[in-house]
N, C-alpha and C. Protein backbone atom coordinates (compact mmCIF):
# COMPACT_ATOMS: atom_id res chain seq x y z
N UNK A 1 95.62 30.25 95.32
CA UNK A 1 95.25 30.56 93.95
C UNK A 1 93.96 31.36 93.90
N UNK A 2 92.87 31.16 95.02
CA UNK A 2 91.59 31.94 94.76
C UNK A 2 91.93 33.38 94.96
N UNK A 3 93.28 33.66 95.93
CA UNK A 3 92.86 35.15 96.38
C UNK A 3 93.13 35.59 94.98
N UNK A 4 95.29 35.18 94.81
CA UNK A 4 95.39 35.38 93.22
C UNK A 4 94.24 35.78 92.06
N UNK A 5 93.81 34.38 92.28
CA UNK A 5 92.60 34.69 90.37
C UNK A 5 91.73 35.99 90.85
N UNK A 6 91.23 36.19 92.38
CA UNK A 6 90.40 37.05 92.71
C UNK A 6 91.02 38.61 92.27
N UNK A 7 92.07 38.78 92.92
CA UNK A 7 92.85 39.95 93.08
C UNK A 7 93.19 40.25 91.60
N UNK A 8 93.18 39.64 90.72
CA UNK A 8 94.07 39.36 89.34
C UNK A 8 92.19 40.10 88.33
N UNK A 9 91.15 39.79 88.67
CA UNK A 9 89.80 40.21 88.27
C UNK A 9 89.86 41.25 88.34
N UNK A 10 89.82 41.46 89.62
CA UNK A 10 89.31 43.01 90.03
C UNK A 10 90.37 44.06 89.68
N UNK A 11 91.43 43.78 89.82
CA UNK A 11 92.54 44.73 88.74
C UNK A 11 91.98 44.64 87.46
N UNK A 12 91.98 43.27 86.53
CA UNK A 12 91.66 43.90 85.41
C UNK A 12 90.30 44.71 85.31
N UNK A 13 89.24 44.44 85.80
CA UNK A 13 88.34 45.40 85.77
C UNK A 13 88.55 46.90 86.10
N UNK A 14 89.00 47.03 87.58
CA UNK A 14 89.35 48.88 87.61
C UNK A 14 90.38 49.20 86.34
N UNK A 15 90.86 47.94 85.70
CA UNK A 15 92.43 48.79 84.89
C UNK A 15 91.33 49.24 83.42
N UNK A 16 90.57 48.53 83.10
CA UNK A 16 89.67 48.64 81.78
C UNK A 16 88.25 49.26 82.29
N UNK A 17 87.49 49.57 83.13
CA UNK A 17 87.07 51.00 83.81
C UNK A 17 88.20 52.21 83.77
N UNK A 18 88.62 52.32 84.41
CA UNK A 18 90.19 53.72 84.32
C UNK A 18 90.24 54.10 82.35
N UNK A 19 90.92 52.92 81.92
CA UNK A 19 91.19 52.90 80.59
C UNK A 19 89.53 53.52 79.83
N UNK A 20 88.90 53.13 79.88
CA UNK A 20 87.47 53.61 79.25
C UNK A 20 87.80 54.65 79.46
N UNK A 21 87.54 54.79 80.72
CA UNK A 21 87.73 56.93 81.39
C UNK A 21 88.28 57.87 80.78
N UNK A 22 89.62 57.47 80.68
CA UNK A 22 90.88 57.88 80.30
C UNK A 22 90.70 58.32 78.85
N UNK A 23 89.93 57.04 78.14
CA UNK A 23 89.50 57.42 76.68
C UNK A 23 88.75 58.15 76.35
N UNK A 24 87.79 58.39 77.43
CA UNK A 24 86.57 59.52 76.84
C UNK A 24 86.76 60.82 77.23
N UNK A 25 87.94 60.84 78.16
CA UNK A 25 87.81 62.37 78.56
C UNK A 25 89.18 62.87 78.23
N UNK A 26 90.17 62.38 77.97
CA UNK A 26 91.48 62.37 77.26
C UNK A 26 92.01 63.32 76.28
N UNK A 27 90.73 63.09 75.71
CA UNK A 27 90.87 63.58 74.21
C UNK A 27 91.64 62.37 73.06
N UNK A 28 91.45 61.28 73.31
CA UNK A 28 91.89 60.57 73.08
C UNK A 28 90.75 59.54 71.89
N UNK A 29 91.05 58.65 70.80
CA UNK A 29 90.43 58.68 69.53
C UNK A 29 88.58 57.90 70.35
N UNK A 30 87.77 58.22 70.09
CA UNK A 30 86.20 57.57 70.49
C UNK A 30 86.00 56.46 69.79
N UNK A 31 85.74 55.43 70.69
CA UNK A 31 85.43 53.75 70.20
C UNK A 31 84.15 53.66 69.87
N UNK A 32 83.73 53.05 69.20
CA UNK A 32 81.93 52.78 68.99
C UNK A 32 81.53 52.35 70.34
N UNK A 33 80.47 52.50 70.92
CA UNK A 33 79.99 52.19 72.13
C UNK A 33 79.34 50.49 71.63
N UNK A 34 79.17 49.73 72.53
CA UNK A 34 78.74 48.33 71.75
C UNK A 34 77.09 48.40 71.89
N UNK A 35 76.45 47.56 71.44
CA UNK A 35 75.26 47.86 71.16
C UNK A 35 74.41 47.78 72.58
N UNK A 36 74.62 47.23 73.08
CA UNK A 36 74.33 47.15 74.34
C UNK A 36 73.83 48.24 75.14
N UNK A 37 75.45 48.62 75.32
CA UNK A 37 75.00 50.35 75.56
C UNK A 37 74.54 50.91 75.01
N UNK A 38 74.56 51.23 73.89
CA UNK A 38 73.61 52.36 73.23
C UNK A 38 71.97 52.19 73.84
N UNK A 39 71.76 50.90 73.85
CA UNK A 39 70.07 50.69 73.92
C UNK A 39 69.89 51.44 75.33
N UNK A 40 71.09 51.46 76.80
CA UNK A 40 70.79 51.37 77.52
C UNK A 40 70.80 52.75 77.86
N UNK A 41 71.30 53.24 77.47
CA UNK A 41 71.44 54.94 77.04
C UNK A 41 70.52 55.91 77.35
N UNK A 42 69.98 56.65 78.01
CA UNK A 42 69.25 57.59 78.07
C UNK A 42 69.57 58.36 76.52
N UNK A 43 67.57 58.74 75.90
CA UNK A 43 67.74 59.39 75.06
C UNK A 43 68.04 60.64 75.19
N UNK A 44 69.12 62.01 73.82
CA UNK A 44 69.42 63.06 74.26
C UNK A 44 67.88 63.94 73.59
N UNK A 45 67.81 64.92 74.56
CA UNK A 45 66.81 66.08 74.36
C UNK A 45 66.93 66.34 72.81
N UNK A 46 68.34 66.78 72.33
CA UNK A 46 68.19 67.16 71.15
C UNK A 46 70.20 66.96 70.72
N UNK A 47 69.88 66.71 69.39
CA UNK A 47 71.39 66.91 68.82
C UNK A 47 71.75 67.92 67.77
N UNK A 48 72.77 68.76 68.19
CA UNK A 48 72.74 70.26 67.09
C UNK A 48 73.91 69.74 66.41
N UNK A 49 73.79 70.08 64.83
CA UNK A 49 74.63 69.72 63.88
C UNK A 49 74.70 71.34 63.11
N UNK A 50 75.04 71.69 62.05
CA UNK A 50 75.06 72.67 60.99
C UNK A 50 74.73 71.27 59.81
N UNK A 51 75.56 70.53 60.02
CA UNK A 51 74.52 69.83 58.62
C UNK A 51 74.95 68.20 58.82
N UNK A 52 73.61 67.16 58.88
CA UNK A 52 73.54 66.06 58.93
C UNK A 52 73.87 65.32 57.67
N UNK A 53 74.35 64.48 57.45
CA UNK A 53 74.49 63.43 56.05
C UNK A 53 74.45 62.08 55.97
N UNK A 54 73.54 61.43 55.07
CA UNK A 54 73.28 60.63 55.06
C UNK A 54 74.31 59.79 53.67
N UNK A 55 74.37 58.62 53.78
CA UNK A 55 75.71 57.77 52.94
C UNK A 55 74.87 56.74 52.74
N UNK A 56 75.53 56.09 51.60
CA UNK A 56 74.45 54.87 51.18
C UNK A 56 76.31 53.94 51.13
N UNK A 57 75.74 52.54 51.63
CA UNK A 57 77.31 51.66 51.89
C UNK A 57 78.69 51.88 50.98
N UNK A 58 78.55 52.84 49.88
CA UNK A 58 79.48 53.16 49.44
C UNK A 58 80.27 54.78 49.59
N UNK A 59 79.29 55.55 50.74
CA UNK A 59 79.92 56.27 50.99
C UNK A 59 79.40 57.25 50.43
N UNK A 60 78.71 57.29 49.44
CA UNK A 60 77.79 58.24 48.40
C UNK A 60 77.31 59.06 49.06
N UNK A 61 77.21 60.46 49.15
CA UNK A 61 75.87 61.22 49.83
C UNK A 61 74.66 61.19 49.11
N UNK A 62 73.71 60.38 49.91
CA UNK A 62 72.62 60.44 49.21
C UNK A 62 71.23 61.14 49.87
N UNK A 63 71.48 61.84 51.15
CA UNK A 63 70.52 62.68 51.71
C UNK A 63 71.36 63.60 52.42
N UNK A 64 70.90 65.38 52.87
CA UNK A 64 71.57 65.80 53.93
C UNK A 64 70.59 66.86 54.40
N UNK A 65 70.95 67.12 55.56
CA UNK A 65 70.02 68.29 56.16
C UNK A 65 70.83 68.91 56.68
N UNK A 66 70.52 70.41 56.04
CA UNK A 66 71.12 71.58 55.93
C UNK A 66 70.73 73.03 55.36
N UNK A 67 71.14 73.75 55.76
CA UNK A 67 70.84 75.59 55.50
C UNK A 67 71.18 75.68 53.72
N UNK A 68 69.82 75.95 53.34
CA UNK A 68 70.68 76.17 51.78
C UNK A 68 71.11 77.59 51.54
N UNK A 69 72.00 77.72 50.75
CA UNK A 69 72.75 78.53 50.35
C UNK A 69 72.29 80.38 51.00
N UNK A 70 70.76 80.15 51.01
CA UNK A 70 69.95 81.90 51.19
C UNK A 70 69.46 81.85 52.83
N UNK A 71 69.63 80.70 53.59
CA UNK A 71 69.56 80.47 55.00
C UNK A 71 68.10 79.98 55.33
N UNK A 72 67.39 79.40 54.39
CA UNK A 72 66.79 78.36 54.78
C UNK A 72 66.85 77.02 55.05
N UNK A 73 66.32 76.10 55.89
CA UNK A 73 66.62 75.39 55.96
C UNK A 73 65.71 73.84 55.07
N UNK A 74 66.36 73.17 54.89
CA UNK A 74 66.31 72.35 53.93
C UNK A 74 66.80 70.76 53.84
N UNK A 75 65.86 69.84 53.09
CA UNK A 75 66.56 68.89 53.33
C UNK A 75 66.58 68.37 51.73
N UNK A 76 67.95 68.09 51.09
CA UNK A 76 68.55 67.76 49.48
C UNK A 76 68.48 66.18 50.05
N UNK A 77 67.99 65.59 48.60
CA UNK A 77 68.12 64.26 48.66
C UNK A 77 68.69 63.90 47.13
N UNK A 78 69.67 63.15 46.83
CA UNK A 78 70.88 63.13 45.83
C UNK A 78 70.49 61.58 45.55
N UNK A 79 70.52 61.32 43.84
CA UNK A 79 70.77 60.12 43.02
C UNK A 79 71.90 59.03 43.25
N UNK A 80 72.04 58.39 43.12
CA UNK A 80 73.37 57.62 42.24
C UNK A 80 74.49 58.06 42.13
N UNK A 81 74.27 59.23 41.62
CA UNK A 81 75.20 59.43 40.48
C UNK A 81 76.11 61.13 41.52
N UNK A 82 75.15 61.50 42.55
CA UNK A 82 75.29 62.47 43.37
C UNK A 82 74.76 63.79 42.94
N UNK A 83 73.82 63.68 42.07
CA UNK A 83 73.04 64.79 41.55
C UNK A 83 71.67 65.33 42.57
N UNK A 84 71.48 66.38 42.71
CA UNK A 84 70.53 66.79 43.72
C UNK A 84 69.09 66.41 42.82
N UNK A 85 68.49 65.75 43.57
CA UNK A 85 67.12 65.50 42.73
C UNK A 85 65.73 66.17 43.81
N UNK A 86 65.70 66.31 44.65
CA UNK A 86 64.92 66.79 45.61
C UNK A 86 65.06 67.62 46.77
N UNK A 87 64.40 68.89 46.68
CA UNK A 87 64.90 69.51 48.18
C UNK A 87 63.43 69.42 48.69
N UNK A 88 63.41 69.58 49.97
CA UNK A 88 62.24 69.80 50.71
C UNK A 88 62.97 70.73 51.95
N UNK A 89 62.24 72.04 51.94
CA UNK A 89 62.56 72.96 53.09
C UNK A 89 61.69 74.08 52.82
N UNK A 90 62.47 75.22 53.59
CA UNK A 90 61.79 76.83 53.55
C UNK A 90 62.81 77.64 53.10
N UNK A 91 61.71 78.72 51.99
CA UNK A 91 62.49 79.68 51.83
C UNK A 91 63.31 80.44 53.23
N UNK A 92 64.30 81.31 52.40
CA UNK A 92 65.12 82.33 53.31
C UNK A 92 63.90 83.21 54.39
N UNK A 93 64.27 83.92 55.11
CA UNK A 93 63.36 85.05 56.06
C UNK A 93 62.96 85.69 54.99
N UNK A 94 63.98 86.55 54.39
CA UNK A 94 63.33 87.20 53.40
C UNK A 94 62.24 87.18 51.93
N UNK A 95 62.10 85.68 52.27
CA UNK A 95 61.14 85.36 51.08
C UNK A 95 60.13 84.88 51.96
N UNK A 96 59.66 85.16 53.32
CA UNK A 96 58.78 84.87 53.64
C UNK A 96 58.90 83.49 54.88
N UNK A 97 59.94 82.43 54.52
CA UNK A 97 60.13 81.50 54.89
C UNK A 97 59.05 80.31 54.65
N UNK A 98 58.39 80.55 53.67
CA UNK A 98 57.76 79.83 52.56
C UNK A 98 57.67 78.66 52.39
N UNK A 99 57.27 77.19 52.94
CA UNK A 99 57.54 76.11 52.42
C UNK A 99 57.64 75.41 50.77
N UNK A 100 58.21 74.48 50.99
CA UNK A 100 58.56 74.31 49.42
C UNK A 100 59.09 73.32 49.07
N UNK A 101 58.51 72.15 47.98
CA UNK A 101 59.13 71.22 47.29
C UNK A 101 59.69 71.28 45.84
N UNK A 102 60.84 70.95 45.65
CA UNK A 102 61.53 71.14 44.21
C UNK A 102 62.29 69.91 43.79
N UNK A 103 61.35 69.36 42.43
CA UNK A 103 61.99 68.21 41.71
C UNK A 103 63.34 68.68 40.82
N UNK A 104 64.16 68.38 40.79
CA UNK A 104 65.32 68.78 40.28
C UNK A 104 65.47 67.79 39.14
N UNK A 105 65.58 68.11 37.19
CA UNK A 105 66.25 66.99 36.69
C UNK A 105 67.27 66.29 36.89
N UNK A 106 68.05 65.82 35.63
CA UNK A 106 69.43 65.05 36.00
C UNK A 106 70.48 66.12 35.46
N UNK A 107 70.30 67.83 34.97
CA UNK A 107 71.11 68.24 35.51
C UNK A 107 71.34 69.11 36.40
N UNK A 108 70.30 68.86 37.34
CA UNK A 108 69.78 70.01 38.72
C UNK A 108 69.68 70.77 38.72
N UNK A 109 68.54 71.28 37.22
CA UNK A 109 67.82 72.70 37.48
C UNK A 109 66.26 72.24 38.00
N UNK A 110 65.84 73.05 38.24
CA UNK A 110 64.02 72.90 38.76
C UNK A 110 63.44 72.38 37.86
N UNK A 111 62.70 71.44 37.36
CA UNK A 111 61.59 70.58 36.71
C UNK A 111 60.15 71.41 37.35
N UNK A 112 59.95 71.25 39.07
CA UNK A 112 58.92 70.95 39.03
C UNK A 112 59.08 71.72 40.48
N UNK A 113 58.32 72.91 40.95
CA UNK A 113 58.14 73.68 41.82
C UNK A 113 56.60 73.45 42.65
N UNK A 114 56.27 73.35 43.93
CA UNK A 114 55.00 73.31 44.59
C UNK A 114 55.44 74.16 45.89
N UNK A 115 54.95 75.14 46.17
CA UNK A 115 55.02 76.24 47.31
C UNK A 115 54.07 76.91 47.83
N UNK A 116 54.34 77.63 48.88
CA UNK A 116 53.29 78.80 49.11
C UNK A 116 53.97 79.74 48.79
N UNK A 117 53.00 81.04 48.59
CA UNK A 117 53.31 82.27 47.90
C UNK A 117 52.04 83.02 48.80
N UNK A 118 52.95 84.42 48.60
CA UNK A 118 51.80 85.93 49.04
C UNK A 118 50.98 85.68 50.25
N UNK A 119 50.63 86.83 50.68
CA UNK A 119 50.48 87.16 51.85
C UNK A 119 48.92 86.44 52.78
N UNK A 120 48.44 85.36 51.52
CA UNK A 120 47.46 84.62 52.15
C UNK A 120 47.89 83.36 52.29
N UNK A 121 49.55 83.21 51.64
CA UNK A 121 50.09 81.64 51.29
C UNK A 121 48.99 80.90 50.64
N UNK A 122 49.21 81.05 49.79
CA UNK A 122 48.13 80.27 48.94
C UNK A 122 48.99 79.04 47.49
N UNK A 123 48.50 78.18 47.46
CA UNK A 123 49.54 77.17 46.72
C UNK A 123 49.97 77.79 45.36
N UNK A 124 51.04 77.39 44.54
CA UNK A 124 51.21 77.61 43.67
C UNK A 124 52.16 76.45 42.83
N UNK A 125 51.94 75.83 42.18
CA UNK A 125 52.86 74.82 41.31
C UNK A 125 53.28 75.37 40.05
N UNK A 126 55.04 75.37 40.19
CA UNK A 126 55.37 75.91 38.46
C UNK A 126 56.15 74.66 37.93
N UNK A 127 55.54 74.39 36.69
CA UNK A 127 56.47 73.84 35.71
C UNK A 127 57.59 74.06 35.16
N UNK A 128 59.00 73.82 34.77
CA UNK A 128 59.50 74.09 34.10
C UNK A 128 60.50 73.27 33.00
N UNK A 129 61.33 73.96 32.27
CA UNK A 129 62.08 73.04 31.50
C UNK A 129 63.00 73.68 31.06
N UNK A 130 64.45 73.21 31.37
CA UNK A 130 65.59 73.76 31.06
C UNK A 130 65.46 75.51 32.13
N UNK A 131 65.33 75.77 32.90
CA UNK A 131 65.27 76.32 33.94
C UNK A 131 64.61 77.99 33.56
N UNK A 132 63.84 77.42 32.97
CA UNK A 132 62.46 78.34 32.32
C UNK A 132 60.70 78.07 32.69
N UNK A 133 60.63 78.76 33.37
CA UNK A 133 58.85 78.33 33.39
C UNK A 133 58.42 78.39 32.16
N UNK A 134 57.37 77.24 32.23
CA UNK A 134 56.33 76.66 31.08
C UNK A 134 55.03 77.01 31.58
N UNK A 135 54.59 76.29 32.69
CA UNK A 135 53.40 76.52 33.32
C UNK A 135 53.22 76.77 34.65
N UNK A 136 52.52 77.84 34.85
CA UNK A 136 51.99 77.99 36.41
C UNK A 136 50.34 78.05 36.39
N UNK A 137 50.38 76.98 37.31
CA UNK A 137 48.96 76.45 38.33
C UNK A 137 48.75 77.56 39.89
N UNK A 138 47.85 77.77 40.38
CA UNK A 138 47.62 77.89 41.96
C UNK A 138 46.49 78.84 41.91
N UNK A 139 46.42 79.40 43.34
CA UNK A 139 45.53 80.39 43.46
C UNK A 139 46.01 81.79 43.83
N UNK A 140 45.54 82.62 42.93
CA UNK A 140 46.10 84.01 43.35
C UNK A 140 46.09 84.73 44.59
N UNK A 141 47.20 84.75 44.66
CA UNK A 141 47.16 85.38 46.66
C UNK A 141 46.61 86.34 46.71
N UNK A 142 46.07 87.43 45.86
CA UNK A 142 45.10 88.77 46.18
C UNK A 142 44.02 88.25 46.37
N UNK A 143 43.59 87.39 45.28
CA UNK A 143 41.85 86.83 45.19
C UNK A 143 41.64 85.91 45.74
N UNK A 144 42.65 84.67 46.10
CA UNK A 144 42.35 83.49 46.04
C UNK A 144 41.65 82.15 45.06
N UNK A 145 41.84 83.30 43.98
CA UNK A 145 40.76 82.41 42.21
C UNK A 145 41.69 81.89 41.99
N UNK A 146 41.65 80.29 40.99
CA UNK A 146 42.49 79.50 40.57
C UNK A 146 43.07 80.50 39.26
N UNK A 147 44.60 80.16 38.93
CA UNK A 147 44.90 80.59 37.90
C UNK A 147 45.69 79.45 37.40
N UNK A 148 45.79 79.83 35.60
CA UNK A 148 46.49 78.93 35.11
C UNK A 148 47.21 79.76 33.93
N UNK A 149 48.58 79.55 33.87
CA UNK A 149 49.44 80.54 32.67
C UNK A 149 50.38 79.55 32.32
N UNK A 150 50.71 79.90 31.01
CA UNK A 150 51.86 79.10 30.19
C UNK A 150 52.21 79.85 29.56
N UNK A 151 53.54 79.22 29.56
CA UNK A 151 54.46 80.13 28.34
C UNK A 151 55.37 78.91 27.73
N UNK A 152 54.90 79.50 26.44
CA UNK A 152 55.01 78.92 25.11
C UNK A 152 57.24 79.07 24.89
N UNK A 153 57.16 78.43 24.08
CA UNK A 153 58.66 78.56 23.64
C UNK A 153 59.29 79.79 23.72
N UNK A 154 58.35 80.93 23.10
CA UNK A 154 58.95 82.58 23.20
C UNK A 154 58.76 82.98 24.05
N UNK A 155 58.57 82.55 25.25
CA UNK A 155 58.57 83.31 26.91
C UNK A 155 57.48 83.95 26.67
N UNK A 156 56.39 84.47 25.65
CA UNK A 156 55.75 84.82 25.83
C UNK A 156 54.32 84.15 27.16
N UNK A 157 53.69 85.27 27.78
CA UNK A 157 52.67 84.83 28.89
C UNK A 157 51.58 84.91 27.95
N UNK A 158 50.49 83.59 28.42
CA UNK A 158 49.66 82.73 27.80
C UNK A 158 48.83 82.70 28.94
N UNK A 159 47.89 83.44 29.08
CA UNK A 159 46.72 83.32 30.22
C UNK A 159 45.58 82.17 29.89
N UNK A 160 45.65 81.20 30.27
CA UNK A 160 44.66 79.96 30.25
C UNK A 160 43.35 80.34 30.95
N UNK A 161 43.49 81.12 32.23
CA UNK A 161 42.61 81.02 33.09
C UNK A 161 42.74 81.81 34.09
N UNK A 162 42.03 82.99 34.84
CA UNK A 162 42.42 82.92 36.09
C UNK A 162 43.23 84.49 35.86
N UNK A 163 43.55 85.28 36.99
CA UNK A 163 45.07 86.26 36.68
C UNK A 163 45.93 85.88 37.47
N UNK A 164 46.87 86.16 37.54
CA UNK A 164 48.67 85.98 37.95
C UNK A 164 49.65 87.05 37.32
């Protein structure tokens, strides 16, 4: 009986070694690795995606990192409800590649803009509402002087302070 139970082990082990094998290089469907392994895992250098997503237990996208639409890259972070409420990334090449935060309302136009701008990058925060500037804050990228402008209901420009 010992060789038996012995001989009867070590088959099932090479048969579920083989079988693992078989599964990962097969092409055949990928099992979760158990936790075990993972810990034991050498970390990878790097992992390339086109776009990461994040799910909240119902499956919701509620974060992703990804190229927005003009080929910057960017990271959208989404409500409840799946409405974009926050990006954080860089403009396109062609705008400089610009960093930039944008509060989005609840129906995902811009509220609330903070960036660099012009050729000294110098900050600039715009207000808006209903996807109209109201107010712009920062410092003028020629001078570097604070400016401050609003515009009133008639789009008209309202110099507070400062040029822009």
């Amino acid at each position: 009986m010992g060789k038996t139970y012995l001989a009867g082990v070590i088959s099932g082990l090479a048969g579920g070694v083989m079988g693992a094998w078989l599964l990962g290089h097969a092409g055949g469907p990928a099992l979760p690795a158990p936790a075990a392994a993972v810990v034991a895992t050498a970390p990878h250098e790097a992992i390339s995606a086109r776009r990461i997503e994040l799910v909240d237990g119902s499956g919701r996208r509620r974060a992703e990192m990804a190229l927005s639409p003009d080929g910057g890259p960017a990271l959208f972070f989404y409500d409840s409800s799946g409405r974009n409420r926050l990006v954080l990334g860089l403009y396109a090449p062609a705008e400089s590649e610009y960093p930039f935060v944008v509060l989005n309302d609840t129906r995902q136009q811009a509220a609330g803009i903070f960036r660099l701008f012009g050729s000294q990058e110098t900050p600039v925060v715009v207000l808006k509402h209903q996807g109209r500037d109201r107010s712009v804050y920062g410092l003028n990228p020629a001078s570097i002087e604070p400016f401050l402008v609003n515009y009133p209901g008639d789009g008209t420009k309202s110099r507070v302070f400062g040029d822009f």
